[in-house]
PDB file of N, CA and C in Angstrom:
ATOM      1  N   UNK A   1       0.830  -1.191   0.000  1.00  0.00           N
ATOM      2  CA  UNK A   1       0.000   0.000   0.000  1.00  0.00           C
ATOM      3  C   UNK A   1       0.866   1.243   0.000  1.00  0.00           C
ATOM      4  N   UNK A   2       0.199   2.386  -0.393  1.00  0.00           N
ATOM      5  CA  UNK A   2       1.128   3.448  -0.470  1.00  0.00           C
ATOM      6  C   UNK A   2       0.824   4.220   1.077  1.00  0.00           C
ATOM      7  N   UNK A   3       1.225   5.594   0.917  1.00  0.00           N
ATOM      8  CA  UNK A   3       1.293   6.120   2.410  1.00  0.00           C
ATOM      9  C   UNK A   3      -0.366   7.305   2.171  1.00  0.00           C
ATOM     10  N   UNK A   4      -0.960   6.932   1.145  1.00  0.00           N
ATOM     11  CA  UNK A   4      -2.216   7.428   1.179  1.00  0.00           C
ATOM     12  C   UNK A   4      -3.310   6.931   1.314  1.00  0.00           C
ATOM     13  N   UNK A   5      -3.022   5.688   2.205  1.00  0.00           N
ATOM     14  CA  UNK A   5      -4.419   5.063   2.299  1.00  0.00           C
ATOM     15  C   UNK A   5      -5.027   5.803   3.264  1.00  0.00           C
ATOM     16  N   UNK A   6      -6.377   5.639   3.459  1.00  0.00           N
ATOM     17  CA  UNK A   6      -7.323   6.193   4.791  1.00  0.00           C
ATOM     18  C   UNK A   6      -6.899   5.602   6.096  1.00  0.00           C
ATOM     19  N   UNK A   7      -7.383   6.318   7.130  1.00  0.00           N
ATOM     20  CA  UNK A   7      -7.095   6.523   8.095  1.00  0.00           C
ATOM     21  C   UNK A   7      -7.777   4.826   8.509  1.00  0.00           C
ATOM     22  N   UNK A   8      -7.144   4.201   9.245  1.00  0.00           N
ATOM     23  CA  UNK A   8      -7.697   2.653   9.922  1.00  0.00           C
ATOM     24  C   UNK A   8      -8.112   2.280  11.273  1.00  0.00           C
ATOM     25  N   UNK A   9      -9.056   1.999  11.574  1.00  0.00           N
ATOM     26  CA  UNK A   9      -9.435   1.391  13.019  1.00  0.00           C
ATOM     27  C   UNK A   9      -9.217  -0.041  13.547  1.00  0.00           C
ATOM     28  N   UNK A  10      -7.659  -0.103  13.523  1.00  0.00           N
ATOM     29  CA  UNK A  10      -7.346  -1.467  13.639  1.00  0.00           C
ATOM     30  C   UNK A  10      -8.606  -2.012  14.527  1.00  0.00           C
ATOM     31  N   UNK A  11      -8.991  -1.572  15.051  1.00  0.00           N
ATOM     32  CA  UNK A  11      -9.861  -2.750  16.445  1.00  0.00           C
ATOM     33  C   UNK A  11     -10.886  -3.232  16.564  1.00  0.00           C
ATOM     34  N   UNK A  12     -11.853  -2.604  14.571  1.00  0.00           N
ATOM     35  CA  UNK A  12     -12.560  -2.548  14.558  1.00  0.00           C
ATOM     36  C   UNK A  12     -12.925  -3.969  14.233  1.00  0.00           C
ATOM     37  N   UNK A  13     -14.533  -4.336  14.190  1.00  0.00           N
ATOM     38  CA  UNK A  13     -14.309  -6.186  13.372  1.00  0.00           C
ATOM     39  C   UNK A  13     -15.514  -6.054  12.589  1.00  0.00           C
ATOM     40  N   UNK A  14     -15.473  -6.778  11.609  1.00  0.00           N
ATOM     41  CA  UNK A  14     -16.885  -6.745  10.683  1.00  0.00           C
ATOM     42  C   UNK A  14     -17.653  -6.572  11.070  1.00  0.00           C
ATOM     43  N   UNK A  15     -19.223  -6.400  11.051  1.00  0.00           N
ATOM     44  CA  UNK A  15     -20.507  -6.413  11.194  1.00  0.00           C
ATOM     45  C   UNK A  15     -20.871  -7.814  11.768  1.00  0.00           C
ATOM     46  N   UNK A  16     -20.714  -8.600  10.826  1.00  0.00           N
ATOM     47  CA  UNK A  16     -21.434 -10.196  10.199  1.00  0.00           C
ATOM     48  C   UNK A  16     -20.157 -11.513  10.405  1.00  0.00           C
ATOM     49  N   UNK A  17     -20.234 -12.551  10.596  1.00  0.00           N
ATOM     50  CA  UNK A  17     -19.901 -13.356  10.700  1.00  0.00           C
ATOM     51  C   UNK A  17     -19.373 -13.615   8.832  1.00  0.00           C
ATOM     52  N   UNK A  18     -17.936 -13.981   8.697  1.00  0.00           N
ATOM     53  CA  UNK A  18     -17.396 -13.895   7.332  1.00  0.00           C
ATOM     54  C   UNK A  18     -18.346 -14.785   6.581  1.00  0.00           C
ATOM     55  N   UNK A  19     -19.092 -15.880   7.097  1.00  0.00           N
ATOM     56  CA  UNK A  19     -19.636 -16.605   6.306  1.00  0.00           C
ATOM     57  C   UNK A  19     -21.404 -15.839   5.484  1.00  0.00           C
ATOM     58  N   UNK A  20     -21.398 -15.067   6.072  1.00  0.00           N
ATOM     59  CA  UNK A  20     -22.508 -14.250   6.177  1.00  0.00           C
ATOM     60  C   UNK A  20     -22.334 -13.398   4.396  1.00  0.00           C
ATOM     61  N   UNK A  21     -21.061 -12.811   4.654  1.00  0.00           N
ATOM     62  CA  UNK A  21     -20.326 -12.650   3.202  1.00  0.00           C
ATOM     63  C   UNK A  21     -20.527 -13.146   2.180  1.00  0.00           C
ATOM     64  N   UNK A  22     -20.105 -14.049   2.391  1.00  0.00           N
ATOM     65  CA  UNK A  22     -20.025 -15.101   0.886  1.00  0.00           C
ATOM     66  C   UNK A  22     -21.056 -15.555   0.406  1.00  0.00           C
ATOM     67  N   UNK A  23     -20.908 -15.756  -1.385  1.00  0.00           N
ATOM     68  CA  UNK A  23     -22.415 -15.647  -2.057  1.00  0.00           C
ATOM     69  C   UNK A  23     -21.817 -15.468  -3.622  1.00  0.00           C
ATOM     70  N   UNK A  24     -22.768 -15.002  -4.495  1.00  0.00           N
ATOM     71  CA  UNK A  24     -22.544 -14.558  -5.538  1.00  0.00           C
ATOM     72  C   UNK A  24     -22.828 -13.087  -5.855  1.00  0.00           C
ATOM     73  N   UNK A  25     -22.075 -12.519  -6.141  1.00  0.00           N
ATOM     74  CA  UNK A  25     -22.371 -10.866  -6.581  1.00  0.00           C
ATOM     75  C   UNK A  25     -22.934 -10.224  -7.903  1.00  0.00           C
ATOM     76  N   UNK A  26     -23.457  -9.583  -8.393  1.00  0.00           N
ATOM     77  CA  UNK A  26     -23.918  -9.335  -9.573  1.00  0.00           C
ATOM     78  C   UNK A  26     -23.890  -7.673 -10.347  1.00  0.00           C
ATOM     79  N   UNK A  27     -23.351  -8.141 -11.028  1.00  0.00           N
ATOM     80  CA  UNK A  27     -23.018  -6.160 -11.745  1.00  0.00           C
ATOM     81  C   UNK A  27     -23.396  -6.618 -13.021  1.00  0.00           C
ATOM     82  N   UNK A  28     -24.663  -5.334 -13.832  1.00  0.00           N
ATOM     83  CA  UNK A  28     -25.776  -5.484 -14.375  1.00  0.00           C
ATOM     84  C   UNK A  28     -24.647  -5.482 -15.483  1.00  0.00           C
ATOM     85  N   UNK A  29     -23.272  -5.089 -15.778  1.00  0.00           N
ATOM     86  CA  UNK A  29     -22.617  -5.121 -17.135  1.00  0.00           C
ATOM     87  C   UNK A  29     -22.158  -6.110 -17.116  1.00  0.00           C
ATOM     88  N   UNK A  30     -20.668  -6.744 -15.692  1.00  0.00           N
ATOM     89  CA  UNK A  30     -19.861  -7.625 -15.642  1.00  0.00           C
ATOM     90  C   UNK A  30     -20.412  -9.033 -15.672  1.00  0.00           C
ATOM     91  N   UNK A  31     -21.317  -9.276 -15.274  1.00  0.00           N
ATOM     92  CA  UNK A  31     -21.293 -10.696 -14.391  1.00  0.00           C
ATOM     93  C   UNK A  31     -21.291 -10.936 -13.343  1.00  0.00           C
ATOM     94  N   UNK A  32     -21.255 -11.880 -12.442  1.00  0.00           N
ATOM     95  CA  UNK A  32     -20.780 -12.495 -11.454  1.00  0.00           C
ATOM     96  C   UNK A  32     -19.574 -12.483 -10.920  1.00  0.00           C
ATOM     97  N   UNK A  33     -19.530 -12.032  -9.402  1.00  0.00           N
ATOM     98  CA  UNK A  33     -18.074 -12.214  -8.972  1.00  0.00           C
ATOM     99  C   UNK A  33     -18.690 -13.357  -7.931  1.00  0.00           C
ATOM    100  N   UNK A  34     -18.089 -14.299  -7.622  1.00  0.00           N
ATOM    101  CA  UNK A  34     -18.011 -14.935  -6.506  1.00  0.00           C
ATOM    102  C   UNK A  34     -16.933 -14.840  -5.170  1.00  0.00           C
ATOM    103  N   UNK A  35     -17.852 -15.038  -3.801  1.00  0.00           N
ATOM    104  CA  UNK A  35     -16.808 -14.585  -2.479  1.00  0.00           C
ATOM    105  C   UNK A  35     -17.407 -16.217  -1.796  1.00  0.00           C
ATOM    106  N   UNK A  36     -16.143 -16.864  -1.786  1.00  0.00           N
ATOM    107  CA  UNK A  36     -16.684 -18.111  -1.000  1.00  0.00           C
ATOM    108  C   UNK A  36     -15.547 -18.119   0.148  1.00  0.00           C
ATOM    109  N   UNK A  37     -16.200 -18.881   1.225  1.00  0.00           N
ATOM    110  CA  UNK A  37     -15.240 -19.082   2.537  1.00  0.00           C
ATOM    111  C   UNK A  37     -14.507 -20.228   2.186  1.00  0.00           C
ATOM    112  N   UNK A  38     -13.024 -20.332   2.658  1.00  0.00           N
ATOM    113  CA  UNK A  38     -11.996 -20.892   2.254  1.00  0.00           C
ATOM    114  C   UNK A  38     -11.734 -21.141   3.945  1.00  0.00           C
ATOM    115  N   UNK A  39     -11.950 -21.789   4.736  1.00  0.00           N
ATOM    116  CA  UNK A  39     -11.210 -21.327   5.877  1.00  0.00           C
ATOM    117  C   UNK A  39     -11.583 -20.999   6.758  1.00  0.00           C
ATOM    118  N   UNK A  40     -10.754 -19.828   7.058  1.00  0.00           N
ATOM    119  CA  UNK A  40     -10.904 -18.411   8.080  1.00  0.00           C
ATOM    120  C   UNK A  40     -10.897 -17.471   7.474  1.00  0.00           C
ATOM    121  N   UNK A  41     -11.016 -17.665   5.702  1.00  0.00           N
ATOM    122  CA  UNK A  41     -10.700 -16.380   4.551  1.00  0.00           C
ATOM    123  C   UNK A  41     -11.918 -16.503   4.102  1.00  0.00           C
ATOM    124  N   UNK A  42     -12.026 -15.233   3.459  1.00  0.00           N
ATOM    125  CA  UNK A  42     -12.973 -15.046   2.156  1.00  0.00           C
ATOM    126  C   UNK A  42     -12.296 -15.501   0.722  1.00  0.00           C
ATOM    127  N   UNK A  43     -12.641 -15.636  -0.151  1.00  0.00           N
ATOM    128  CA  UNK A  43     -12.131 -15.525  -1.682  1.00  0.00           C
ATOM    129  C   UNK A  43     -12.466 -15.218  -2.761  1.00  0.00           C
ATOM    130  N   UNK A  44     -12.279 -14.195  -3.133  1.00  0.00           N
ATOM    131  CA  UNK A  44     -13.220 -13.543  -4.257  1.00  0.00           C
ATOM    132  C   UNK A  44     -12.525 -13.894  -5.644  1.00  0.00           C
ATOM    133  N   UNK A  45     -13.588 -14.158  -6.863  1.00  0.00           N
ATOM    134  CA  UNK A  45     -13.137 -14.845  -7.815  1.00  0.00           C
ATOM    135  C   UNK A  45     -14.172 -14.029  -9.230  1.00  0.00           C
ATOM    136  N   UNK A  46     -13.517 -13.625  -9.690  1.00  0.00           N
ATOM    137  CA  UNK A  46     -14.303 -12.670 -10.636  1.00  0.00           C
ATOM    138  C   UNK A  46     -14.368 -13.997 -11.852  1.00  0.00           C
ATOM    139  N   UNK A  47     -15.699 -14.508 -12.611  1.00  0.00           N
ATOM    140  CA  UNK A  47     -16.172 -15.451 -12.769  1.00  0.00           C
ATOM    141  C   UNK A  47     -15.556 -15.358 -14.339  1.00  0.00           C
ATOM    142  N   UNK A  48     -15.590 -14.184 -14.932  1.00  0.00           N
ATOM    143  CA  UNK A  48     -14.855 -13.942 -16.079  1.00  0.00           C
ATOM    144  C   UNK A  48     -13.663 -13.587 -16.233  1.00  0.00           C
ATOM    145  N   UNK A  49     -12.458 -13.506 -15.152  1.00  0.00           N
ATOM    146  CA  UNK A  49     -11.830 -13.066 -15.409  1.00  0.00           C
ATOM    147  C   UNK A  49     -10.765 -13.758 -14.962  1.00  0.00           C
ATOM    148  N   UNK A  50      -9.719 -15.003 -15.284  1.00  0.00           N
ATOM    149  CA  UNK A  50      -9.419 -15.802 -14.249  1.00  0.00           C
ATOM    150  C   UNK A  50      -8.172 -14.996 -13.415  1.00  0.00           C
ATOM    151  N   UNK A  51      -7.719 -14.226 -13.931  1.00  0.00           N
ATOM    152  CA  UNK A  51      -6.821 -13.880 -13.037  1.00  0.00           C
ATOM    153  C   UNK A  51      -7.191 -13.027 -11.918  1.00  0.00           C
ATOM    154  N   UNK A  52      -8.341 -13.018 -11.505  1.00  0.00           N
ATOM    155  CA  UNK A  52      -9.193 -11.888 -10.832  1.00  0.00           C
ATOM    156  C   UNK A  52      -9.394 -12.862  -9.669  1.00  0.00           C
ATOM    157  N   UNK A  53      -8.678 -13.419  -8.425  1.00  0.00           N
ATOM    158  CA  UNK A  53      -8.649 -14.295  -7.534  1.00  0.00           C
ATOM    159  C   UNK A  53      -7.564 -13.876  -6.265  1.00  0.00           C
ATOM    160  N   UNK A  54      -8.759 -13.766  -5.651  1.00  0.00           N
ATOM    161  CA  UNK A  54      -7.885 -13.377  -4.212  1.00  0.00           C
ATOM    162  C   UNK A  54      -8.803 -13.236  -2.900  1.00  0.00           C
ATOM    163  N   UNK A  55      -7.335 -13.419  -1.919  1.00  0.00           N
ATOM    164  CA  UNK A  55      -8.105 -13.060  -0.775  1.00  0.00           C
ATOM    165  C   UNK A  55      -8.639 -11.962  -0.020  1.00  0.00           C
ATOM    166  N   UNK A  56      -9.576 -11.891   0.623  1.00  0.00           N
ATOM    167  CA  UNK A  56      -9.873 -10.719   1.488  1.00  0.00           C
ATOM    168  C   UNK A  56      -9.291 -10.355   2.791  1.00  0.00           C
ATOM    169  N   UNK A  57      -8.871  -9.495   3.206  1.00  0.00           N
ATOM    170  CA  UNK A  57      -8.035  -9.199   4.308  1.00  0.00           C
ATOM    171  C   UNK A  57      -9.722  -8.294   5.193  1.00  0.00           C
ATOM    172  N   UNK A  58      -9.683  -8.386   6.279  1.00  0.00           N
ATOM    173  CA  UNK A  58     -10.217  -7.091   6.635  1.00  0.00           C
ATOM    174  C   UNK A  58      -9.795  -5.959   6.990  1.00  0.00           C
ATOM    175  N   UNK A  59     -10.292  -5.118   6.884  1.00  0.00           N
ATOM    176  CA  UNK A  59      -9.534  -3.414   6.779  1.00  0.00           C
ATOM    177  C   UNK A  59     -10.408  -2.842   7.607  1.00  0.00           C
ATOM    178  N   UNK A  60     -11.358  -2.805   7.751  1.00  0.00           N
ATOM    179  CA  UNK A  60     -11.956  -1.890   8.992  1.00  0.00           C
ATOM    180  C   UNK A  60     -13.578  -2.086   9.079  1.00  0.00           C
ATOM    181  N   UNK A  61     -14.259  -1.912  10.298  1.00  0.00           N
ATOM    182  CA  UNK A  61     -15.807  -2.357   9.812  1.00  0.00           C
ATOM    183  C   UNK A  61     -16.079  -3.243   8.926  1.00  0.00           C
ATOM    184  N   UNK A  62     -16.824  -2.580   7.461  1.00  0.00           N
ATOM    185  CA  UNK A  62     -17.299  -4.457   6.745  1.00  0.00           C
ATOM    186  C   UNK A  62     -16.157  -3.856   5.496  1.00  0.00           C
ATOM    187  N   UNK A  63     -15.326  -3.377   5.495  1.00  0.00           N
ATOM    188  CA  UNK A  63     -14.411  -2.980   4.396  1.00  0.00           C
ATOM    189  C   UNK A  63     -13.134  -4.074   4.624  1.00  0.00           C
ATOM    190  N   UNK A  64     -12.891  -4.830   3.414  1.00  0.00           N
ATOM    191  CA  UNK A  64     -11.562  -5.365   3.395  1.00  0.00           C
ATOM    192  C   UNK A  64     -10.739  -5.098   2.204  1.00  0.00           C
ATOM    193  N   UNK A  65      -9.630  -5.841   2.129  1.00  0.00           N
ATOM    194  CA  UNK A  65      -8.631  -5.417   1.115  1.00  0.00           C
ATOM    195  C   UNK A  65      -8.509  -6.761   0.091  1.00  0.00           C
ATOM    196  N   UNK A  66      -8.890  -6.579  -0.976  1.00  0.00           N
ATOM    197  CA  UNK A  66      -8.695  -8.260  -1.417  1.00  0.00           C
ATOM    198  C   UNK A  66      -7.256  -8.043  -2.247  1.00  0.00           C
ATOM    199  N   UNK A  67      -6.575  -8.919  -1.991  1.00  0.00           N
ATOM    200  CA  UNK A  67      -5.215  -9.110  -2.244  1.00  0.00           C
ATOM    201  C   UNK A  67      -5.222 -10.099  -3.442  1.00  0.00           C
ATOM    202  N   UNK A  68      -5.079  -9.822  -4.399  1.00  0.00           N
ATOM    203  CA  UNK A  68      -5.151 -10.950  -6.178  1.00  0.00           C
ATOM    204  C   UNK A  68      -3.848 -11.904  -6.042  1.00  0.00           C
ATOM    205  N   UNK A  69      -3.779 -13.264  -5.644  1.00  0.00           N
ATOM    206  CA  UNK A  69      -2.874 -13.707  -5.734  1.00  0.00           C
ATOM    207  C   UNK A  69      -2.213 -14.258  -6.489  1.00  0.00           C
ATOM    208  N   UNK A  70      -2.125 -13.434  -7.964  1.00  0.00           N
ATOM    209  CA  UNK A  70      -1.327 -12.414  -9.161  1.00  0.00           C
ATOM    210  C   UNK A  70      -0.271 -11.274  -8.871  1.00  0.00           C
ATOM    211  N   UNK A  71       0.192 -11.395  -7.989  1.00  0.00           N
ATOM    212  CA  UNK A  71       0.711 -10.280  -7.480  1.00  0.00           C
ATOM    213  C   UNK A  71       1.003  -9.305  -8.741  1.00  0.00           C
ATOM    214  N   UNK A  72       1.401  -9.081  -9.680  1.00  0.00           N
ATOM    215  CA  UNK A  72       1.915  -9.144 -11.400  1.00  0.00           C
ATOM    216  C   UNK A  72       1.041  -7.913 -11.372  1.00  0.00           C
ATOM    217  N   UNK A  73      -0.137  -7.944 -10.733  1.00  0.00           N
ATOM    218  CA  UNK A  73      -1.440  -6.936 -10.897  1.00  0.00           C
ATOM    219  C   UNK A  73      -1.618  -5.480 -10.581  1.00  0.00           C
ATOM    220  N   UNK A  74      -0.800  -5.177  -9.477  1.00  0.00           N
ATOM    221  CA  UNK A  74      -0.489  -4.660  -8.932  1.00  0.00           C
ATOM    222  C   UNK A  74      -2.118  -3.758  -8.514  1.00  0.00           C
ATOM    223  N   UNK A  75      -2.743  -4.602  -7.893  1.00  0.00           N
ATOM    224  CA  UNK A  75      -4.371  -3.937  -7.837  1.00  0.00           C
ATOM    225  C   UNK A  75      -5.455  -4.069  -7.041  1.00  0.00           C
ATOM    226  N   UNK A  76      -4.354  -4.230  -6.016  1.00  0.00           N
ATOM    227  CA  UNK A  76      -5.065  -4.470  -4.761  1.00  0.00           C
ATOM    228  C   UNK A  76      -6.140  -3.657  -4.235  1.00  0.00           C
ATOM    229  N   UNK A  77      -7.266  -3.947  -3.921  1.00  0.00           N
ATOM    230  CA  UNK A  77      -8.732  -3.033  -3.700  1.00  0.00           C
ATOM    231  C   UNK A  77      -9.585  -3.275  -2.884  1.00  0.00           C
ATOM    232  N   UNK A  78     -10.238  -2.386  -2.089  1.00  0.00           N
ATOM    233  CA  UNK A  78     -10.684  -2.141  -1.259  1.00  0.00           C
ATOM    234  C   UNK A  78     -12.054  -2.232  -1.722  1.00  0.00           C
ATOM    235  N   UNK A  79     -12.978  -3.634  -0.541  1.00  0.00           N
ATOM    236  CA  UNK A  79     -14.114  -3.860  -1.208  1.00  0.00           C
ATOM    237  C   UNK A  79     -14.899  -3.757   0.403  1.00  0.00           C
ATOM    238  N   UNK A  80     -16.023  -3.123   0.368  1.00  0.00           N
ATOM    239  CA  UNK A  80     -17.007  -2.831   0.992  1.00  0.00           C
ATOM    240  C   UNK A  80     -18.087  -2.996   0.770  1.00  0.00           C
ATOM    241  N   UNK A  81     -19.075  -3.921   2.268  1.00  0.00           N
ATOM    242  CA  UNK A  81     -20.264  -4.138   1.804  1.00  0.00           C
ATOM    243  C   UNK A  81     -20.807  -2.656   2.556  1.00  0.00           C
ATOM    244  N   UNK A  82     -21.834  -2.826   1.954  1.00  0.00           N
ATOM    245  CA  UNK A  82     -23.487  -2.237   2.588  1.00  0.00           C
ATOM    246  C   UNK A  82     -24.551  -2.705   3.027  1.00  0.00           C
ATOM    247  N   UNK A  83     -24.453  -2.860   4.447  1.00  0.00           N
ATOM    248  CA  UNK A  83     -25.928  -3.520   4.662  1.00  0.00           C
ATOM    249  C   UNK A  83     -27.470  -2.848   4.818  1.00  0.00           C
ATOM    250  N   UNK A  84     -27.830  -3.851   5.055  1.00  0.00           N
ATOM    251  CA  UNK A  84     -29.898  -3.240   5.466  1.00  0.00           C
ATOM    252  C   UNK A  84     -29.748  -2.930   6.833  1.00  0.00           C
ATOM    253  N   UNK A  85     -30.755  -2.260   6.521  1.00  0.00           N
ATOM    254  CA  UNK A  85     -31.541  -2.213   8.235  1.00  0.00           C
ATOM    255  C   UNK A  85     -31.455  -3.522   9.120  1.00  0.00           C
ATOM    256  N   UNK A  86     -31.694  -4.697   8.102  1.00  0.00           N
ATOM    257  CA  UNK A  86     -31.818  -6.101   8.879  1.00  0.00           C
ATOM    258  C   UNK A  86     -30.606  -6.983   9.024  1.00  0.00           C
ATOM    259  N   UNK A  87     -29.628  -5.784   8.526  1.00  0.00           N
ATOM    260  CA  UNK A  87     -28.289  -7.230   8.457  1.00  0.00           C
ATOM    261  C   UNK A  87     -28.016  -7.609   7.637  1.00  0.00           C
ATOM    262  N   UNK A  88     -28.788  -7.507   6.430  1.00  0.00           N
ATOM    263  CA  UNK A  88     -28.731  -8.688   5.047  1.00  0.00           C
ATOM    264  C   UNK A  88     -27.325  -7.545   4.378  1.00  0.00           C
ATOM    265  N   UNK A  89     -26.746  -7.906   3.193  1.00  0.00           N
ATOM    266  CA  UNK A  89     -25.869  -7.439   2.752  1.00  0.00           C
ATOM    267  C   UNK A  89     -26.747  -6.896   0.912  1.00  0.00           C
ATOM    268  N   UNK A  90     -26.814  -5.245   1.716  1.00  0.00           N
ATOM    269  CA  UNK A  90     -27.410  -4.637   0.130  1.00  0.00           C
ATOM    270  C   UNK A  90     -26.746  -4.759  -1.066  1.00  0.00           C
ATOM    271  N   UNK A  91     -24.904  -4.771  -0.986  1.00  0.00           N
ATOM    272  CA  UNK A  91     -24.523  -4.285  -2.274  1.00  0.00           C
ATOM    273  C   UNK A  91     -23.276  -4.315  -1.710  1.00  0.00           C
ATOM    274  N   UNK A  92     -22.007  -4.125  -2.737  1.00  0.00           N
ATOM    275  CA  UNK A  92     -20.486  -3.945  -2.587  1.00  0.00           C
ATOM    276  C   UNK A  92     -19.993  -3.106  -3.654  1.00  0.00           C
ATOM    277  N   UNK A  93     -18.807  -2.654  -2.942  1.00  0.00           N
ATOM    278  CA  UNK A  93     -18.264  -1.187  -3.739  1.00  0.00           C
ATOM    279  C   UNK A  93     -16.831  -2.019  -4.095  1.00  0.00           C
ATOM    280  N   UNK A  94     -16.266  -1.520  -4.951  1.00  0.00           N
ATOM    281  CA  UNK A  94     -14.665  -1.801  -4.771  1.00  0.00           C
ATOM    282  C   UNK A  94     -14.238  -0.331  -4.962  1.00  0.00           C
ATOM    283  N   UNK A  95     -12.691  -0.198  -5.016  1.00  0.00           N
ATOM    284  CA  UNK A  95     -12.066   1.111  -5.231  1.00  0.00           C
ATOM    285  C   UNK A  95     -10.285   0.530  -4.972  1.00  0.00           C
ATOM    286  N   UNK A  96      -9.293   0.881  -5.722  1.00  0.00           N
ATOM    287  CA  UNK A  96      -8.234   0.936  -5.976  1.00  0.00           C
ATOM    288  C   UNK A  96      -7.665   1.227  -4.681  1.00  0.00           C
ATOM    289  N   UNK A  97      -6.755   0.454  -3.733  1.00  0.00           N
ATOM    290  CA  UNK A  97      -5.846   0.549  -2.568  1.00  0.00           C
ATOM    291  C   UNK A  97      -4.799   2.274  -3.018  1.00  0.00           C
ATOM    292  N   UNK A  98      -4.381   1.796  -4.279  1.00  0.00           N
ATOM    293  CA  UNK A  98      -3.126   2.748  -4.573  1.00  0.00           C
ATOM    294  C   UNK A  98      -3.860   3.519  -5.739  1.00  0.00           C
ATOM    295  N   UNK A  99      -3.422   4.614  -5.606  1.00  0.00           N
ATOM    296  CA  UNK A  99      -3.644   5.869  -6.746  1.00  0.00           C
ATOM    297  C   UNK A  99      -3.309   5.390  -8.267  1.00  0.00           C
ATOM    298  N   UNK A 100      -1.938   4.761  -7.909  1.00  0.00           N
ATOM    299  CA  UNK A 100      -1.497   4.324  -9.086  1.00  0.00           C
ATOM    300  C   UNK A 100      -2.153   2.988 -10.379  1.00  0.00           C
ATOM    301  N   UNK A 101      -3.326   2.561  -9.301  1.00  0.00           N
ATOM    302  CA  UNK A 101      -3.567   1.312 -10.089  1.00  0.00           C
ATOM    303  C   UNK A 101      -3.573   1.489 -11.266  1.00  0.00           C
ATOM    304  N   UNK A 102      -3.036   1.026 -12.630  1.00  0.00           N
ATOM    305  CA  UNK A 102      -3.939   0.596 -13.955  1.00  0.00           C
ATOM    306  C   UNK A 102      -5.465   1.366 -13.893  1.00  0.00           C
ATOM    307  N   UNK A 103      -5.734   1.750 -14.615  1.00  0.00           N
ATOM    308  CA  UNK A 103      -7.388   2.873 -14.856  1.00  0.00           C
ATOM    309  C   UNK A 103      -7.992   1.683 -15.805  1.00  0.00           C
ATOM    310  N   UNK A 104      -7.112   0.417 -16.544  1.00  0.00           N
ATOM    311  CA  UNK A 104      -8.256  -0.407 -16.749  1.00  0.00           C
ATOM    312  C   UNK A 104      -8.522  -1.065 -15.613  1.00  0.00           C
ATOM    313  N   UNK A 105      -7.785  -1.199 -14.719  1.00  0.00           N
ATOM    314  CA  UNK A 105      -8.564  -2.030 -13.942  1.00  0.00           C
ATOM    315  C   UNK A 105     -10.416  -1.306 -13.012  1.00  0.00           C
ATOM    316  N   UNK A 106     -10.897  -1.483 -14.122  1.00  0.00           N
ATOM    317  CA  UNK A 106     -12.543  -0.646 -13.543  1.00  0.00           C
ATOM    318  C   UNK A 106     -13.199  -1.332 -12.907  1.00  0.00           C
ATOM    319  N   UNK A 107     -12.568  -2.354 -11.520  1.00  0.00           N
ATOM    320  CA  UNK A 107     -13.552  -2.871 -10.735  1.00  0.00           C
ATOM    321  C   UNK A 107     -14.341  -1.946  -9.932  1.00  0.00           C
ATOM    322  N   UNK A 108     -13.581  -0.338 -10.046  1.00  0.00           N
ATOM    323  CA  UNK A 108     -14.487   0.597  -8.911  1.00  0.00           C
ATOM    324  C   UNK A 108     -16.293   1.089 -10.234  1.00  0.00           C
ATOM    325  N   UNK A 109     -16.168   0.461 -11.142  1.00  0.00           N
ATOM    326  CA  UNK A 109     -17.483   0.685 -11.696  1.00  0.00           C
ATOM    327  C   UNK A 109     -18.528  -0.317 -11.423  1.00  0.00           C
ATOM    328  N   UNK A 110     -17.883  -1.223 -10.584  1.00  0.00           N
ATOM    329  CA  UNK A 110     -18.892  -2.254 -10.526  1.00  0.00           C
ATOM    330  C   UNK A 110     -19.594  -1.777  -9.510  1.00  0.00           C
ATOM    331  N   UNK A 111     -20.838  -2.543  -9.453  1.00  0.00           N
ATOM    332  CA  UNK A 111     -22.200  -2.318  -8.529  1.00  0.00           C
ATOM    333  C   UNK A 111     -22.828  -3.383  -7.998  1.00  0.00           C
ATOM    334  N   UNK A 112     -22.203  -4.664  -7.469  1.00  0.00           N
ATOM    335  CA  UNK A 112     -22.283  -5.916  -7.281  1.00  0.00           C
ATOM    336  C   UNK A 112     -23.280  -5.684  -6.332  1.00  0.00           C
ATOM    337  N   UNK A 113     -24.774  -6.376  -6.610  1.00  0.00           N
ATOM    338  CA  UNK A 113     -26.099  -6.594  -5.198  1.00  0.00           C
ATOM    339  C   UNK A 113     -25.596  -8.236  -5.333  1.00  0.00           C
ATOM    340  N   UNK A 114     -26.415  -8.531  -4.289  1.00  0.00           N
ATOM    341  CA  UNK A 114     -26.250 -10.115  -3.758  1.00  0.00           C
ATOM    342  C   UNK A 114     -27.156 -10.907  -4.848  1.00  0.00           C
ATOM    343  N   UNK A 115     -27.190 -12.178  -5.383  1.00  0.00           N
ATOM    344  CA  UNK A 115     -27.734 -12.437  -6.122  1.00  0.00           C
ATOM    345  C   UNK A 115     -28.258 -13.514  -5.115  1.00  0.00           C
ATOM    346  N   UNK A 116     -29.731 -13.638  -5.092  1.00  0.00           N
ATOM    347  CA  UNK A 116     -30.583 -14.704  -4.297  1.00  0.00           C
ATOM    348  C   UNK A 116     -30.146 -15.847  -4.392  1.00  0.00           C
ATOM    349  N   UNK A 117     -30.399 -16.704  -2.901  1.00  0.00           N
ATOM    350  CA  UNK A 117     -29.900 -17.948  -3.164  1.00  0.00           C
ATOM    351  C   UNK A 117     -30.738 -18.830  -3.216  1.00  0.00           C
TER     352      UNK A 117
END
């Protein structure tokens, strides 16, 4: 990471239980990303894209860092849910760790809602 990331609340802990997370995601252009539990990890797997595979770190509240284990990528990003009123998980954001990422990498256009199970 560079020395411009946001400010962090190490102490903070998710919302939800990680398994609570995982599912299939849906962005009305991309497709499907998938976040399945591995573990004690998350793993997010962009369904079209194979090199688009990595883990989630947590970073603060329900925000983590998914780390592409591509390192080559250099595109590490910061993915955040949104929940309901009830807990359920509305939607996820991504956004670029470093300033510098690649500008193709446009995962911050995605708009991933939960896709029913």
């Amino acid at each position: 990471m560079s020395g411009t990331e946001p400010k962090r609340d190490a102490a903070s802990k998710p919302s939800l239980p990680l398994s609570r997370y995982a599912g299939t995601y849906r962005d009305g252009w991309y497709g499907d990303v998938d976040l399945a539990l591995a573990g004690d990890a998350l793993v997010m797997r962009f369904t079209k894209t194979a090199l688009l595979v990595g883990e989630l770190e947590h970073w603060q509240h329900d925000t983590f860092i998914v780390k592409w284990r591509d390192r080559s990528l250099n595109a590490d990003a910061f993915v955040t849910f949104a929940l309901t009123p009830d807990g359920g998980i509305d939607g996820v954001k991504m956004e670029a760790v470093s300033p510098l990422t690649d500008f193709s990498c446009d995962f911050h256009d995605l708009k991933l809602k939960p896709v029913a199970k």
